[in-house]
N, C-alpha and C. Protein backbone atom coordinates (compact mmCIF):
# COMPACT_ATOMS: atom_id res chain seq x y z
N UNK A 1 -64.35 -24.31 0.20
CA UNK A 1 -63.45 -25.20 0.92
C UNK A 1 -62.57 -25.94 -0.07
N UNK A 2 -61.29 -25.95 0.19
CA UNK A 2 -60.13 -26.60 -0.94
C UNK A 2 -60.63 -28.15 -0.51
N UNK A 3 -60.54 -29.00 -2.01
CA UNK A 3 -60.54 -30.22 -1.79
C UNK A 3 -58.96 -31.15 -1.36
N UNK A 4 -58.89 -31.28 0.25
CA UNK A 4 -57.83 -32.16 0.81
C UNK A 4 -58.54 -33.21 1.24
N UNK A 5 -57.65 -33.58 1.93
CA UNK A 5 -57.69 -34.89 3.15
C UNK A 5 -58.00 -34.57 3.84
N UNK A 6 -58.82 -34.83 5.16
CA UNK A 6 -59.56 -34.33 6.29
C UNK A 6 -57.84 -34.55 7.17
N UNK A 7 -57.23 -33.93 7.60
CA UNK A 7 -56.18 -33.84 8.76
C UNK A 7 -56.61 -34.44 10.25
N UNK A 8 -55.85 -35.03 10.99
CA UNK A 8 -55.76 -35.69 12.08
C UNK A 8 -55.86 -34.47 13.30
N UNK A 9 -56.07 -32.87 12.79
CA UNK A 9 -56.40 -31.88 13.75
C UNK A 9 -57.40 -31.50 13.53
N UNK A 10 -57.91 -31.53 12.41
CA UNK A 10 -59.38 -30.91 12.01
C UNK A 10 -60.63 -32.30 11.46
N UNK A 11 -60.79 -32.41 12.39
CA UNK A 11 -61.86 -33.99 12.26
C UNK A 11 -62.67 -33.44 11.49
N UNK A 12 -63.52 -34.94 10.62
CA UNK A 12 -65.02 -34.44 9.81
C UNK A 12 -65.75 -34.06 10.89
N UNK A 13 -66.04 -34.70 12.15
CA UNK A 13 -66.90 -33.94 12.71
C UNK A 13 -66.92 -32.46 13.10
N UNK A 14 -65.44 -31.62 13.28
CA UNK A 14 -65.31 -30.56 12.74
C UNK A 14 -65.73 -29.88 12.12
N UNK A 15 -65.64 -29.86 10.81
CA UNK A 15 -66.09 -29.50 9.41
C UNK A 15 -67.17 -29.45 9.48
N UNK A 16 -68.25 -30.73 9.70
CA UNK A 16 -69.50 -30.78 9.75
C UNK A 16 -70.54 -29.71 10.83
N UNK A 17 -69.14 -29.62 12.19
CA UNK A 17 -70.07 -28.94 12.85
C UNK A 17 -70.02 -26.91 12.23
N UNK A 18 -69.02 -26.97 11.91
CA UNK A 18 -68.63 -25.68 10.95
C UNK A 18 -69.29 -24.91 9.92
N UNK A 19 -70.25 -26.39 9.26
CA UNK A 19 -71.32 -26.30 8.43
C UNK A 19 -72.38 -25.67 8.80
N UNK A 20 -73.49 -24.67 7.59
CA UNK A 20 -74.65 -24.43 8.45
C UNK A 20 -75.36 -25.12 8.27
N UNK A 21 -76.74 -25.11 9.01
CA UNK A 21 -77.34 -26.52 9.27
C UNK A 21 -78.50 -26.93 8.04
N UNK A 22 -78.74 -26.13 7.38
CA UNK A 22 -79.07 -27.01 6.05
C UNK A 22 -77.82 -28.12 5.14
N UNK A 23 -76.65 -27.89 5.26
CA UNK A 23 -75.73 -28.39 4.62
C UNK A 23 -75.14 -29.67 5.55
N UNK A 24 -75.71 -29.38 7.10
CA UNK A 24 -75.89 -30.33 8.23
C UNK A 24 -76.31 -31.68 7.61
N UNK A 25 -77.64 -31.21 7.43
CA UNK A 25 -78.40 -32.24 7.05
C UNK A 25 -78.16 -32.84 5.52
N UNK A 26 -77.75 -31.88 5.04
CA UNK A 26 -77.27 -32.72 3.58
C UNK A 26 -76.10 -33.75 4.12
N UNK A 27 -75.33 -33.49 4.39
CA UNK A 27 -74.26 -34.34 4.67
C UNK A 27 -74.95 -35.35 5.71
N UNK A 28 -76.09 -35.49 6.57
CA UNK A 28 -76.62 -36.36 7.07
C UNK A 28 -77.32 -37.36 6.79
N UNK A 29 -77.76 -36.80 5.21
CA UNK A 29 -78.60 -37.36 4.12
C UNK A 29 -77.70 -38.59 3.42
N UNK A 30 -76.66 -38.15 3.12
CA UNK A 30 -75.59 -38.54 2.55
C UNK A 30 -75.01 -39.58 2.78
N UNK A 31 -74.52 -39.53 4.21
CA UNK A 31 -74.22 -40.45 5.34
C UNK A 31 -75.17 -41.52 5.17
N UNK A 32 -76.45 -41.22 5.33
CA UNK A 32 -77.81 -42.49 5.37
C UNK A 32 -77.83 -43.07 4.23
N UNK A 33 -77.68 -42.64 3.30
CA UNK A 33 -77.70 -43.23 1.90
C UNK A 33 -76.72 -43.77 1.33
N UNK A 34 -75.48 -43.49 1.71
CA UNK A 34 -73.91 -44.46 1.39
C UNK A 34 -74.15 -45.67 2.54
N UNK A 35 -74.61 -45.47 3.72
CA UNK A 35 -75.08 -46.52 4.86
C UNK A 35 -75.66 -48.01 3.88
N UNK A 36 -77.29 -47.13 3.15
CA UNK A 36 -78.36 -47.91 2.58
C UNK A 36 -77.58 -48.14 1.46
N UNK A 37 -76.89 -48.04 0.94
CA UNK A 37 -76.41 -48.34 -0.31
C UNK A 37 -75.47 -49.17 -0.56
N UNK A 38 -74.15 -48.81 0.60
CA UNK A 38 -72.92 -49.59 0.55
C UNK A 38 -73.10 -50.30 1.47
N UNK A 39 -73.14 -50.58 2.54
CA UNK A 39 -72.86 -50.85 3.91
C UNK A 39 -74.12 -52.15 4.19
N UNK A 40 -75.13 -51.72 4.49
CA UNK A 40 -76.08 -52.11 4.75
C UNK A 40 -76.38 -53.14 4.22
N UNK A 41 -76.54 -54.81 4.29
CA UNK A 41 -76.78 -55.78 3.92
C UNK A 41 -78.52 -55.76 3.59
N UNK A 42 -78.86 -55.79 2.11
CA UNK A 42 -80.09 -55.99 1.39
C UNK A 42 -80.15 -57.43 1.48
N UNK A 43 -81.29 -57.38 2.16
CA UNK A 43 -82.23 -58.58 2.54
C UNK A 43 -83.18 -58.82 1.37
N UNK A 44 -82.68 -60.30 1.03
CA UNK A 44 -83.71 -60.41 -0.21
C UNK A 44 -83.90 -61.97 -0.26
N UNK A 45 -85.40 -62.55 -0.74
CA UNK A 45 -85.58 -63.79 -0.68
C UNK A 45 -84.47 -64.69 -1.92
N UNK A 46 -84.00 -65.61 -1.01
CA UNK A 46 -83.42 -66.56 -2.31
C UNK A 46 -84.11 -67.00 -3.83
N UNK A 47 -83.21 -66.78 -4.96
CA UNK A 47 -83.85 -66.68 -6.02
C UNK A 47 -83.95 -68.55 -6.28
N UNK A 48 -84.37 -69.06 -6.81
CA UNK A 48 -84.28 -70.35 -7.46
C UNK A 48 -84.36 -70.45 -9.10
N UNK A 49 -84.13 -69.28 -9.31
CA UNK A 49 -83.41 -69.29 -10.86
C UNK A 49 -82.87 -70.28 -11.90
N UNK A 50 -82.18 -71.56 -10.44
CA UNK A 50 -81.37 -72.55 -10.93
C UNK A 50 -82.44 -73.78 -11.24
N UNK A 51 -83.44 -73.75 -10.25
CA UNK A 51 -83.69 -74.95 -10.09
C UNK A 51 -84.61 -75.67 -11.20
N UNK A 52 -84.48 -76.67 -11.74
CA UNK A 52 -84.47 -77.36 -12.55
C UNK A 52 -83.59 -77.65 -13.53
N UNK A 53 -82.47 -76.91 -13.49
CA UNK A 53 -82.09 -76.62 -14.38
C UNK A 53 -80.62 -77.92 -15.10
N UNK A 54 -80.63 -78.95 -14.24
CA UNK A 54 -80.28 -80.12 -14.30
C UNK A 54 -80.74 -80.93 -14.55
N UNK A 55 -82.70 -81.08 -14.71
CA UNK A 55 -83.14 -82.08 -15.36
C UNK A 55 -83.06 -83.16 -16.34
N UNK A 56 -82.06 -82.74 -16.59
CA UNK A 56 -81.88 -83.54 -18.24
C UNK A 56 -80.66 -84.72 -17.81
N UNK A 57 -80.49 -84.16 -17.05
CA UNK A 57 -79.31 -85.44 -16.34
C UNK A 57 -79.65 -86.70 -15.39
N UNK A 58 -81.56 -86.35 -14.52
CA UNK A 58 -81.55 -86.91 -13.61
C UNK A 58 -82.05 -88.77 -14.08
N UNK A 59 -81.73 -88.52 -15.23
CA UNK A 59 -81.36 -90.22 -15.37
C UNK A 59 -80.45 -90.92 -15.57
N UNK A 60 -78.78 -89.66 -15.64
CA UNK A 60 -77.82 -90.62 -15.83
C UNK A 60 -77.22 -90.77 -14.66
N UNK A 61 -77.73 -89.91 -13.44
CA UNK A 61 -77.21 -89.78 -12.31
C UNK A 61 -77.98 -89.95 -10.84
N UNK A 62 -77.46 -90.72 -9.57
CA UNK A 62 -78.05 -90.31 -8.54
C UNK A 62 -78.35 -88.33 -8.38
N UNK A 63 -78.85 -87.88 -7.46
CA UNK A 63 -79.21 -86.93 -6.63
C UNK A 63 -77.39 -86.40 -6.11
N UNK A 64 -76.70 -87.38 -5.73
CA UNK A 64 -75.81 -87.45 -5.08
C UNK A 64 -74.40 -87.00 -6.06
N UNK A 65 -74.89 -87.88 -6.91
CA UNK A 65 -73.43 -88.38 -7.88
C UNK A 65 -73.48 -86.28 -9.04
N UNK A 66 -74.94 -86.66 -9.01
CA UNK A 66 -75.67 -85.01 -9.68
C UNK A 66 -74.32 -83.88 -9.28
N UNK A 67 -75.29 -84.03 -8.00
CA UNK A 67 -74.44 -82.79 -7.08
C UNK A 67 -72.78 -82.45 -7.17
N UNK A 68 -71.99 -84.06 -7.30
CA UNK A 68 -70.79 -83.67 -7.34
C UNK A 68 -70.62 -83.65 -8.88
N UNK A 69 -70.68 -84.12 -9.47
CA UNK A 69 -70.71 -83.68 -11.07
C UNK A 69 -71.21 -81.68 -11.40
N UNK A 70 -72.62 -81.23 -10.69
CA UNK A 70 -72.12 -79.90 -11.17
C UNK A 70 -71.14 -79.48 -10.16
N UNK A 71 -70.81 -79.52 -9.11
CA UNK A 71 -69.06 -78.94 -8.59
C UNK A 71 -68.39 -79.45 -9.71
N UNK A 72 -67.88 -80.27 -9.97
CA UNK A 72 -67.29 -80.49 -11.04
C UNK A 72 -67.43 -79.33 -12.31
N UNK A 73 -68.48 -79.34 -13.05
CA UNK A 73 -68.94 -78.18 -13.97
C UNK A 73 -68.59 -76.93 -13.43
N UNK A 74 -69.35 -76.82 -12.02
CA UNK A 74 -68.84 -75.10 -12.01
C UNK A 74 -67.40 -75.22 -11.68
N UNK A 75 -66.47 -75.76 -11.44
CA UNK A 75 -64.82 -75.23 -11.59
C UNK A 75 -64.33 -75.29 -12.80
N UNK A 76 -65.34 -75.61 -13.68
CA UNK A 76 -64.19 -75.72 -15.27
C UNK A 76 -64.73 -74.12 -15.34
């Protein structure tokens, strides 16, 4: 098969059904796994990587005053 553009007369589902059916399922395989890979939102617990990681400040600052000081930090 020449590598084009799938045409607006000959749909992938076309092609696919054109296919024999081991190559069916490859391309079905394919499909599921660009799904799981790209598409599909990975659910994962929040990391806390960060946390503590301001300690060293929490005596020159409220909780409050903290918070807007790192906004501050993260836009520089």
């Amino acid at each position: 098969m020449e590598n084009q553009r799938i045409s607006s007369e000959r749909s992938l589902e076309k092609i696919i059904k054109e296919l024999p059916p081991d190559l069916q399922q490859e391309v079905a395989d394919f499909a599921q796994f660009l799904w799981q890979t790209k598409i599909k939102r990975k659910k994962r617990k929040l990391g806390l990587t960060w946390a503590g990681g301001l300690k060293e400040f929490r005596d020159q600052y409220t909780s409050l005053e903290l918070q807007k000081k790192a906004m501050e930090w993260w836009g520089d």
